[in-house]
Protein backbone atom coordinates (compact mmCIF):
# COMPACT_ATOMS: atom_id res chain seq x y z
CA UNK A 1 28.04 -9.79 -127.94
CA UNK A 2 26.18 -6.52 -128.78
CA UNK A 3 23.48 -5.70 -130.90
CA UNK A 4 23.86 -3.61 -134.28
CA UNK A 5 21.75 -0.87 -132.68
CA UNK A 6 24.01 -0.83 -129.68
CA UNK A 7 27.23 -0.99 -131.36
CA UNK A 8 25.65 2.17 -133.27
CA UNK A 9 25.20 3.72 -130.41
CA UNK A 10 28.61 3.31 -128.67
CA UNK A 11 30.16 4.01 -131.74
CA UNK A 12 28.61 7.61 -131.77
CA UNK A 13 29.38 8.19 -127.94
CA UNK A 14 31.85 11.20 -127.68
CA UNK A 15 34.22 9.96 -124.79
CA UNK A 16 37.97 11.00 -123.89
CA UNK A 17 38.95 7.02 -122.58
CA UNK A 18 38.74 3.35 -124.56
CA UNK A 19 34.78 2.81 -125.38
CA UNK A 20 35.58 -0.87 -124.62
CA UNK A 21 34.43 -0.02 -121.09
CA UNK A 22 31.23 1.56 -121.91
CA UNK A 23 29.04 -2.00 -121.56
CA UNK A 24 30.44 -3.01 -118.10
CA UNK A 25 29.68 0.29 -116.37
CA UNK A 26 26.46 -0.15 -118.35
CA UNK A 27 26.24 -3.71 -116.55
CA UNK A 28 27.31 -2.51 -113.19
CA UNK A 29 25.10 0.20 -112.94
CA UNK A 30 22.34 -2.06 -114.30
CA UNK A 31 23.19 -4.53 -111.12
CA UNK A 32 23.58 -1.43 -108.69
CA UNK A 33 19.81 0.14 -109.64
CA UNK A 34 18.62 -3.52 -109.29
CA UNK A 35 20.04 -4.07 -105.80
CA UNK A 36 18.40 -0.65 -104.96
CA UNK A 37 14.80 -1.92 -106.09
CA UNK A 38 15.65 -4.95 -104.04
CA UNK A 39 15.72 -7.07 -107.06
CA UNK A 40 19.17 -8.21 -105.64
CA UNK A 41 18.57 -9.31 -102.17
CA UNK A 42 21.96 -8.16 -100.46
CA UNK A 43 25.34 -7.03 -101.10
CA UNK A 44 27.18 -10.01 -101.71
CA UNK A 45 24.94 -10.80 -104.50
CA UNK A 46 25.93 -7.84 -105.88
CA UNK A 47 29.90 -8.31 -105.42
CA UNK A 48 29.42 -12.01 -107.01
CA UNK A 49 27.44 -10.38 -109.95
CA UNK A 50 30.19 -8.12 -110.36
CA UNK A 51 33.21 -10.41 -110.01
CA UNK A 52 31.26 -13.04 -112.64
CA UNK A 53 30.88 -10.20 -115.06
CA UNK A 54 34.69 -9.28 -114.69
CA UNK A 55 35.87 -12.30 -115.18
CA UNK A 56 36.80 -12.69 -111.48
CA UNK A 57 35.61 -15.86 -110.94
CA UNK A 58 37.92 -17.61 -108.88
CA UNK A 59 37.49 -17.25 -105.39
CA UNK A 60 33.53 -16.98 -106.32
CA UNK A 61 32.78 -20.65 -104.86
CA UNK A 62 34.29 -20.34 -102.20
CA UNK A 63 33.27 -16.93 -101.17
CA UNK A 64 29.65 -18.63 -101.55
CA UNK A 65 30.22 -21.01 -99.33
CA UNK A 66 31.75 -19.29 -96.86
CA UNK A 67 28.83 -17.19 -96.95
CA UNK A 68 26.15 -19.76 -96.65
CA UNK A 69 28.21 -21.01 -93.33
CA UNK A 70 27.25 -17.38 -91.55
């Protein structure tokens, strides 16, 4: 889901690959310059951000609770 505005914008980017990709590097760098602020607390917040937002959900349950046995 995208706003008009940010369609808009997309639309007028001048890029040599598919502009479907243009909002999840948008995401991931979003989540990247949060974990650098510390608004994410560690890295495998990050990596389960990343797999959620790829659709790589999976193994994401598990991972978590492998993690919270550490």
């Amino acid at each position: 889901m995208m706003l008009p505005s940010e369609q808009a914008i997309i639309e007028g980017l001048q890029i040599h690959y598919n502009k479907y990709y243009v909002p999840f590097v948008w995401a991931s760098t979003l989540v990247v310059k949060s974990r650098r602020q510390g608004l994410i607390k560690d890295d495998f917040a990050v990596q389960t951000i990343l797999d959620v937002r790829t659709g790589n959900v999976e193994n994401v349950g598990e991972k978590t609770i492998k993690s919270l046995k550490r």
